[in-house]
C-alpha atoms as a PDB file:
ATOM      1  CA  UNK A   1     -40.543 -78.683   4.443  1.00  0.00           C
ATOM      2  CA  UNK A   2     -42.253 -81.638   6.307  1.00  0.00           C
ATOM      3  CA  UNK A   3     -42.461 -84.712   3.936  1.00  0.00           C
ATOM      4  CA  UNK A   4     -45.331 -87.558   3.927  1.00  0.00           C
ATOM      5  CA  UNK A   5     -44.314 -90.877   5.212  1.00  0.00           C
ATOM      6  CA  UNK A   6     -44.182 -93.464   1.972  1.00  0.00           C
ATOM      7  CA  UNK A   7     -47.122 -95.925   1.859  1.00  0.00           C
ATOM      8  CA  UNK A   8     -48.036 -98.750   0.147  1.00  0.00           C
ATOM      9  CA  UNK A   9     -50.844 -99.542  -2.007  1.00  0.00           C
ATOM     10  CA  UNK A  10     -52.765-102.010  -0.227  1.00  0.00           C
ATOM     11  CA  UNK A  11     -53.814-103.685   1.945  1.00  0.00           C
ATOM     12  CA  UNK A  12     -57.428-102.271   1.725  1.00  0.00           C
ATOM     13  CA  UNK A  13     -57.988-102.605  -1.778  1.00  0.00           C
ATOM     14  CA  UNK A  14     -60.951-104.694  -1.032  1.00  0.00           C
ATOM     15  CA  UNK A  15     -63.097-101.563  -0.048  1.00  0.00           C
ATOM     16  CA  UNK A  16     -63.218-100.179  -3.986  1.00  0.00           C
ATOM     17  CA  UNK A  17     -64.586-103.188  -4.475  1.00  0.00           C
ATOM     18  CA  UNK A  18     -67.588-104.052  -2.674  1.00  0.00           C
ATOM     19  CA  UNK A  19     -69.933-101.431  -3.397  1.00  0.00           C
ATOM     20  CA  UNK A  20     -72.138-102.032  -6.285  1.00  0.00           C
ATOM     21  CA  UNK A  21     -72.159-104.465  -9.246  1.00  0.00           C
ATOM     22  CA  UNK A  22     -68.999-106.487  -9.428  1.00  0.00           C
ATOM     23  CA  UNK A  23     -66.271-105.677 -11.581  1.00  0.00           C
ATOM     24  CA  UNK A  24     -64.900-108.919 -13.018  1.00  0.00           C
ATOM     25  CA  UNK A  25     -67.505-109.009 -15.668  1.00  0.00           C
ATOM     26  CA  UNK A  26     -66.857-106.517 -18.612  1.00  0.00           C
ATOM     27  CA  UNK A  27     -70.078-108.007 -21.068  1.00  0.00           C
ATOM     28  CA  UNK A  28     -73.439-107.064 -21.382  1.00  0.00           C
ATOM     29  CA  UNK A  29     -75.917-109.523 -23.352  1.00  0.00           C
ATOM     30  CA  UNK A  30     -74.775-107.340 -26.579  1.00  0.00           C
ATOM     31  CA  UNK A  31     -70.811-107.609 -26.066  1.00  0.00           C
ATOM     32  CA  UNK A  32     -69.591-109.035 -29.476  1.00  0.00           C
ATOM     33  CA  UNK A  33     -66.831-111.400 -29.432  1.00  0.00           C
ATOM     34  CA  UNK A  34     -65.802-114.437 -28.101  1.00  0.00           C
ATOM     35  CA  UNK A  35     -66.306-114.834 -24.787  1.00  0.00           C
ATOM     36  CA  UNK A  36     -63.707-115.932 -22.847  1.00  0.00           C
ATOM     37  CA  UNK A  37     -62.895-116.087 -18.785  1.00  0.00           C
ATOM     38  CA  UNK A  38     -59.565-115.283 -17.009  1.00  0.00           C
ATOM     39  CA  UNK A  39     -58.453-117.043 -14.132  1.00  0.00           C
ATOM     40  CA  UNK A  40     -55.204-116.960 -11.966  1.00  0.00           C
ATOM     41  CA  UNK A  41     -53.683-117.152  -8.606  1.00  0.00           C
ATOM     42  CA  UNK A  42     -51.206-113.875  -7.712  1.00  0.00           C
ATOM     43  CA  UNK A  43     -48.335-115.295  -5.679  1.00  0.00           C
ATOM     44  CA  UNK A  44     -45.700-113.804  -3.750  1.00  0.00           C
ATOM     45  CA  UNK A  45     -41.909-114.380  -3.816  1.00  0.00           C
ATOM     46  CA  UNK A  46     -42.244-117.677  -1.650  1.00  0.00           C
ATOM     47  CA  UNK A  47     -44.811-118.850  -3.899  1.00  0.00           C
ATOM     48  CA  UNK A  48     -47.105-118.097  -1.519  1.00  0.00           C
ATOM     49  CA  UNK A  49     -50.700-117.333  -2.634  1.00  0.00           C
ATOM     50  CA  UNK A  50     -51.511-113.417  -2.081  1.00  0.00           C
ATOM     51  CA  UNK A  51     -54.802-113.179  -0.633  1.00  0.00           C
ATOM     52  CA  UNK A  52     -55.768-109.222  -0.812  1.00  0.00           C
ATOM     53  CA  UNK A  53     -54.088-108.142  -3.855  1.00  0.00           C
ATOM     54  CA  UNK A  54     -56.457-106.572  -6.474  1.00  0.00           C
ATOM     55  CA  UNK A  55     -56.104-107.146 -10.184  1.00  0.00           C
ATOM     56  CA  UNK A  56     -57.316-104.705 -13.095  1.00  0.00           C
ATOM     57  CA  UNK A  57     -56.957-105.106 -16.619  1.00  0.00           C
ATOM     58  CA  UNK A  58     -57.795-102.858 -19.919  1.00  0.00           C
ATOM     59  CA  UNK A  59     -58.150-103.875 -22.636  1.00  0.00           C
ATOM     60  CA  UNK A  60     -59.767-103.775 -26.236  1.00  0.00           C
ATOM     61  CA  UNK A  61     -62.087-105.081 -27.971  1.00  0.00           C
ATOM     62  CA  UNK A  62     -63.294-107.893 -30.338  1.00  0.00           C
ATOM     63  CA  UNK A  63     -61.835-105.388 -33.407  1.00  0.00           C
ATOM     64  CA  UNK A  64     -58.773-104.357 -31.135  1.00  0.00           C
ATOM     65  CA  UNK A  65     -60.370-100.602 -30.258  1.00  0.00           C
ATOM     66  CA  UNK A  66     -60.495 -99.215 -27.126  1.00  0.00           C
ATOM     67  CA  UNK A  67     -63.296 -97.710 -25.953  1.00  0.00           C
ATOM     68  CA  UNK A  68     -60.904 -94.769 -24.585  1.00  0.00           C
ATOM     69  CA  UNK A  69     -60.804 -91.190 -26.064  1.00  0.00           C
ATOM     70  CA  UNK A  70     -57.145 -91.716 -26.837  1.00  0.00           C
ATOM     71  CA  UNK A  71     -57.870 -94.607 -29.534  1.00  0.00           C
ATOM     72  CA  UNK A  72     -58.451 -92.176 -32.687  1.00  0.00           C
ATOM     73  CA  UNK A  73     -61.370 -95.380 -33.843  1.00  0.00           C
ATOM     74  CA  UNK A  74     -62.711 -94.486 -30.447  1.00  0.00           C
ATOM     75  CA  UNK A  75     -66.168 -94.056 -32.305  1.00  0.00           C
ATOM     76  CA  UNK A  76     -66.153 -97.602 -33.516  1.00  0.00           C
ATOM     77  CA  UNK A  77     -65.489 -99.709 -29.741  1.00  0.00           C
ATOM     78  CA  UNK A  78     -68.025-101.471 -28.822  1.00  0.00           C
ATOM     79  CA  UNK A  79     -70.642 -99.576 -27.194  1.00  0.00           C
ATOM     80  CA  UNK A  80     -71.502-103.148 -25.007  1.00  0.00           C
ATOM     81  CA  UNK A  81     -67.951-103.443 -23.749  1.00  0.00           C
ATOM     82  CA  UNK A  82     -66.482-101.893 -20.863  1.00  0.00           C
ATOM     83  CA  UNK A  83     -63.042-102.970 -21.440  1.00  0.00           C
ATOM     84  CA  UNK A  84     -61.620-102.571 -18.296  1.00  0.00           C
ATOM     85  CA  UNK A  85     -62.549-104.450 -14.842  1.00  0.00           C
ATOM     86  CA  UNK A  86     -61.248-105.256 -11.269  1.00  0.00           C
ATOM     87  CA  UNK A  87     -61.254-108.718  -9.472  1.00  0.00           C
ATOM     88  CA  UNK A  88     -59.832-109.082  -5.622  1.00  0.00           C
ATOM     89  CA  UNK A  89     -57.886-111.845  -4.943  1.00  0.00           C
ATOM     90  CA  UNK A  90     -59.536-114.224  -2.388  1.00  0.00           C
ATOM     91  CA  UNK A  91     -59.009-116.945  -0.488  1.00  0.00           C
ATOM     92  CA  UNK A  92     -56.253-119.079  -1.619  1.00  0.00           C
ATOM     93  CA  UNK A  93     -54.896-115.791  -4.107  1.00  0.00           C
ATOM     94  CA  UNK A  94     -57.501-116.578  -6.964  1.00  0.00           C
ATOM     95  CA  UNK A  95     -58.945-113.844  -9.821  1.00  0.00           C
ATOM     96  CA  UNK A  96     -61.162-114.342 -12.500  1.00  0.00           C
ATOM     97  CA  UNK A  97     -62.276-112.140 -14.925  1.00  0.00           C
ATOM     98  CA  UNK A  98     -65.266-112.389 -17.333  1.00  0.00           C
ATOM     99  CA  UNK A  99     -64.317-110.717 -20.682  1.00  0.00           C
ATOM    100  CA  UNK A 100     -64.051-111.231 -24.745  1.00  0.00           C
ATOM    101  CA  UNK A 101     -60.662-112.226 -26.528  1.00  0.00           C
ATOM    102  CA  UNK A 102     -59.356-109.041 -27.924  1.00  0.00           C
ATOM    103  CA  UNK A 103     -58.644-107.997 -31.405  1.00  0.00           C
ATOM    104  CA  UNK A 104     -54.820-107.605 -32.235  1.00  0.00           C
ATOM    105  CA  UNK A 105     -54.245-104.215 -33.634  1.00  0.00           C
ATOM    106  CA  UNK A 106     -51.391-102.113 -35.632  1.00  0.00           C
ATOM    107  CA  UNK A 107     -48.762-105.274 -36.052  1.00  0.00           C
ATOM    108  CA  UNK A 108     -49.238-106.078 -31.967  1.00  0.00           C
ATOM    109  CA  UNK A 109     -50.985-109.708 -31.138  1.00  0.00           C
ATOM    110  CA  UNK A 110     -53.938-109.487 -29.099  1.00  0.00           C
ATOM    111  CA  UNK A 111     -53.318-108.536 -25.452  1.00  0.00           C
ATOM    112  CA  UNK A 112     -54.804-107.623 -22.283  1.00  0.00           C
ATOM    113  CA  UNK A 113     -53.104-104.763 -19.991  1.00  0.00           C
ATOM    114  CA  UNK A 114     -52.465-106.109 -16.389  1.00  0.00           C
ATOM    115  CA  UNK A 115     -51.835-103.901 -13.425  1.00  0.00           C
ATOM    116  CA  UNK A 116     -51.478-105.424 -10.059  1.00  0.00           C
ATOM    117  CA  UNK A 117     -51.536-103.837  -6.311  1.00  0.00           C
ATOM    118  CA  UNK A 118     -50.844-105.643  -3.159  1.00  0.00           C
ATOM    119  CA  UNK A 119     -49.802-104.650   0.032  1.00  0.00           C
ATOM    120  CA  UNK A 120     -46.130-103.999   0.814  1.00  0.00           C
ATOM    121  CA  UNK A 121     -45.878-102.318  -2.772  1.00  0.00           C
ATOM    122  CA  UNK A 122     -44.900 -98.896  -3.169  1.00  0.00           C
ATOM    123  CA  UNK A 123     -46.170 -98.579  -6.928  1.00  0.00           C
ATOM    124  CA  UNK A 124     -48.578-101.379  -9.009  1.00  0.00           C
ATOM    125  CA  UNK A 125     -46.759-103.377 -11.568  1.00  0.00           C
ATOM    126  CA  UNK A 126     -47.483-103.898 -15.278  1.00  0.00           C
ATOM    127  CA  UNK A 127     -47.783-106.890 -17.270  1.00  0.00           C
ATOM    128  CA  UNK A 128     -49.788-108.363 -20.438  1.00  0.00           C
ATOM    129  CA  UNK A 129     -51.356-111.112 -20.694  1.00  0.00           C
ATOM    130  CA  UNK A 130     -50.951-112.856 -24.561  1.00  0.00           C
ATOM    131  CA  UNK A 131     -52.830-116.206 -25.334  1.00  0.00           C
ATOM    132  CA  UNK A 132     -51.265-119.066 -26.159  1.00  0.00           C
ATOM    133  CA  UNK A 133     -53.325-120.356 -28.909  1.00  0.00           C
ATOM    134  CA  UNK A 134     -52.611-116.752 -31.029  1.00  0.00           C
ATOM    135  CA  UNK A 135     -51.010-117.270 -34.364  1.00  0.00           C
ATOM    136  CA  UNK A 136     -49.954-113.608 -34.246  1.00  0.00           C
ATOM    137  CA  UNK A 137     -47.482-114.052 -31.364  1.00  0.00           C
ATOM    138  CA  UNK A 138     -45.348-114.841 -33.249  1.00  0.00           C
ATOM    139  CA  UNK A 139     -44.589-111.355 -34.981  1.00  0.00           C
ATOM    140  CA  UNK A 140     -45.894-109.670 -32.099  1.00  0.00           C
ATOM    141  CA  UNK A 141     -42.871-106.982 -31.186  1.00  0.00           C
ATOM    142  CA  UNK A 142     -43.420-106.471 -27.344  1.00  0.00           C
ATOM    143  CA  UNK A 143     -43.803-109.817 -26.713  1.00  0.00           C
ATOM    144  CA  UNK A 144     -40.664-110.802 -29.113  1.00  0.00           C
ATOM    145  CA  UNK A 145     -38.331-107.861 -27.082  1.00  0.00           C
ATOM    146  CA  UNK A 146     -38.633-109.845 -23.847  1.00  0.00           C
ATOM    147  CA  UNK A 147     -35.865-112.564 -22.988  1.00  0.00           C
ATOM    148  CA  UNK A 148     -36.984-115.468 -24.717  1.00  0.00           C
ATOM    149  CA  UNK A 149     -36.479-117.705 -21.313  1.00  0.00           C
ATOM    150  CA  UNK A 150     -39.074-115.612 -19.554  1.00  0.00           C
ATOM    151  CA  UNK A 151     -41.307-115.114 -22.227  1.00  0.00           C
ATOM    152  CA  UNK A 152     -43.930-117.816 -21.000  1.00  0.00           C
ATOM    153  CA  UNK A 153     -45.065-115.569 -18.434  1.00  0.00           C
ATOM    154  CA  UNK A 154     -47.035-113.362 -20.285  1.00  0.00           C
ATOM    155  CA  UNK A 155     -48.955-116.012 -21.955  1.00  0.00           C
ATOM    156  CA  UNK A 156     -52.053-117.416 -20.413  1.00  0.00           C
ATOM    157  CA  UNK A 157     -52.835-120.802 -21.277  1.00  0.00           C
ATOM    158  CA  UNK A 158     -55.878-122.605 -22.592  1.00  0.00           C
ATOM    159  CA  UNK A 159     -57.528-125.125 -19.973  1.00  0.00           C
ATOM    160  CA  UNK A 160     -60.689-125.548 -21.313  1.00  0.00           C
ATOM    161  CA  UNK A 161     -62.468-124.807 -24.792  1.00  0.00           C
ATOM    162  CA  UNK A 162     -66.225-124.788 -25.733  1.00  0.00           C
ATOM    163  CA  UNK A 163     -68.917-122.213 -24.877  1.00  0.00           C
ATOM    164  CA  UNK A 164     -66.742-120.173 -22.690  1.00  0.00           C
ATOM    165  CA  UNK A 165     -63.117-121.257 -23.128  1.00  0.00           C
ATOM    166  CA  UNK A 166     -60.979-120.613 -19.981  1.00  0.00           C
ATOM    167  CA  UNK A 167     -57.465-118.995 -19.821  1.00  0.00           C
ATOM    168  CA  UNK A 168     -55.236-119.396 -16.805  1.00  0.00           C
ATOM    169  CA  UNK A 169     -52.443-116.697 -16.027  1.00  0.00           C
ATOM    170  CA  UNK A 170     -50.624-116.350 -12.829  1.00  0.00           C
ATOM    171  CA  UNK A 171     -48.638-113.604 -11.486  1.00  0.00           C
ATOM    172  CA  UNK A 172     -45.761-114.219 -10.048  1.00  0.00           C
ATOM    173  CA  UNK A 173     -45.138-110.453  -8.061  1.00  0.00           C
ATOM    174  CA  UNK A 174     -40.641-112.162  -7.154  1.00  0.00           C
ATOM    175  CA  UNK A 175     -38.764-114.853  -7.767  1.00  0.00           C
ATOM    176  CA  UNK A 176     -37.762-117.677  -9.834  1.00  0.00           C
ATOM    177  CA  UNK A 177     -41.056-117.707 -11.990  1.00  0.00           C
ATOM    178  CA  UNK A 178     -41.486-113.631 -11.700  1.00  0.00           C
ATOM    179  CA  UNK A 179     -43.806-112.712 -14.349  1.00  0.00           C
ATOM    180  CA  UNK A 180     -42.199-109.716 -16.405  1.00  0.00           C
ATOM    181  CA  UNK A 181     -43.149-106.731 -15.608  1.00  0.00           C
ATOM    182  CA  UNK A 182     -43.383-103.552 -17.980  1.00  0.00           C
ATOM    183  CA  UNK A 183     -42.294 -99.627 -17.378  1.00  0.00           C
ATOM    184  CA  UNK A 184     -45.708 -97.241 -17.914  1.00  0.00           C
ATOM    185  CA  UNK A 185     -44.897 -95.254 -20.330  1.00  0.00           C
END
């Protein structure tokens, strides 16, 4: 039996996403929640800025339901929120994402589901991105079973607040700032 020569999972990620509306913005005039933009650079293990990785999240809510068969309050999601977009890295390794803060659900701090492709990767990684300013962090248990050293990387930070308050995250794919990465389950 002939087998099919491995491949990677970019580096033409950038032709999913140029047909049609963009996918960075997940609202619609009727989205409830607060609004909130994501913004980031995704570097490699020299530091070096990626510049044709793609970045998708998932996510929830304002309430913390997903608007996904699979959440049994499926019925109550937010019929103006997609909940899950795309955003290309560009020029100097930049995202941004246009979104609402989730709801935290079932014990669990409010989080947003990160997978990342690039080229040279065999399989996308897995991350979360937490916010800084969440009371709930604190008990959250995913977030509290990672090494408490390396913890920071999952949390975006706050850089400006107001109308549309902006969180940075960066993804560090190696190295000494790797951002931790999660098994799918």
């Amino acid at each position: 039996m002939k087998q099919t020569a491995s491949q990677t999972v970019g580096p033409y990620l950038r032709i999913g996403l140029i047909y049609g509306e963009p996918q960075n913005d997940l609202l619609q005039a009727q989205t409830i929640g607060e609004r909130i933009k994501i913004v980031g650079v995704v570097y490699d293990g020299d530091g070096q800025p990626i510049t044709d990785a793609m970045v998708e999240i998932w996510q929830p809510d304002a309430n913390g339901i997903y608007n996904h068969p699979s959440d049994p309050l499926n019925e109550q999601a937010d019929p103006h929120f997609r909940g899950f977009g795309r955003s290309e890295t560009r020029n100097a390794g930049t995202y941004e994402f246009k979104t609402i803060k989730p709801g935290g659900r079932d014990g669990q701090a409010p989080y947003i589901n990160v997978n990342v492709f690039s080229r040279g990767m065999l399989v996308h990684t897995l991350t979360r991105i937490y916010f800084e300013d969440e009371p709930a962090n604190a008990d959250d248990p995913v977030l509290n079973g990672v090494d408490s050293s390396r913890r920071h990387t999952l949390i975006a930070v706050p850089e400006q607040a107001g109308n549309s308050p902006i969180y940075r995250f960066d993804i560090h794919i190696q190295g000494d700032q790797e951002t931790v990465f999660f098994s799918p389950e």
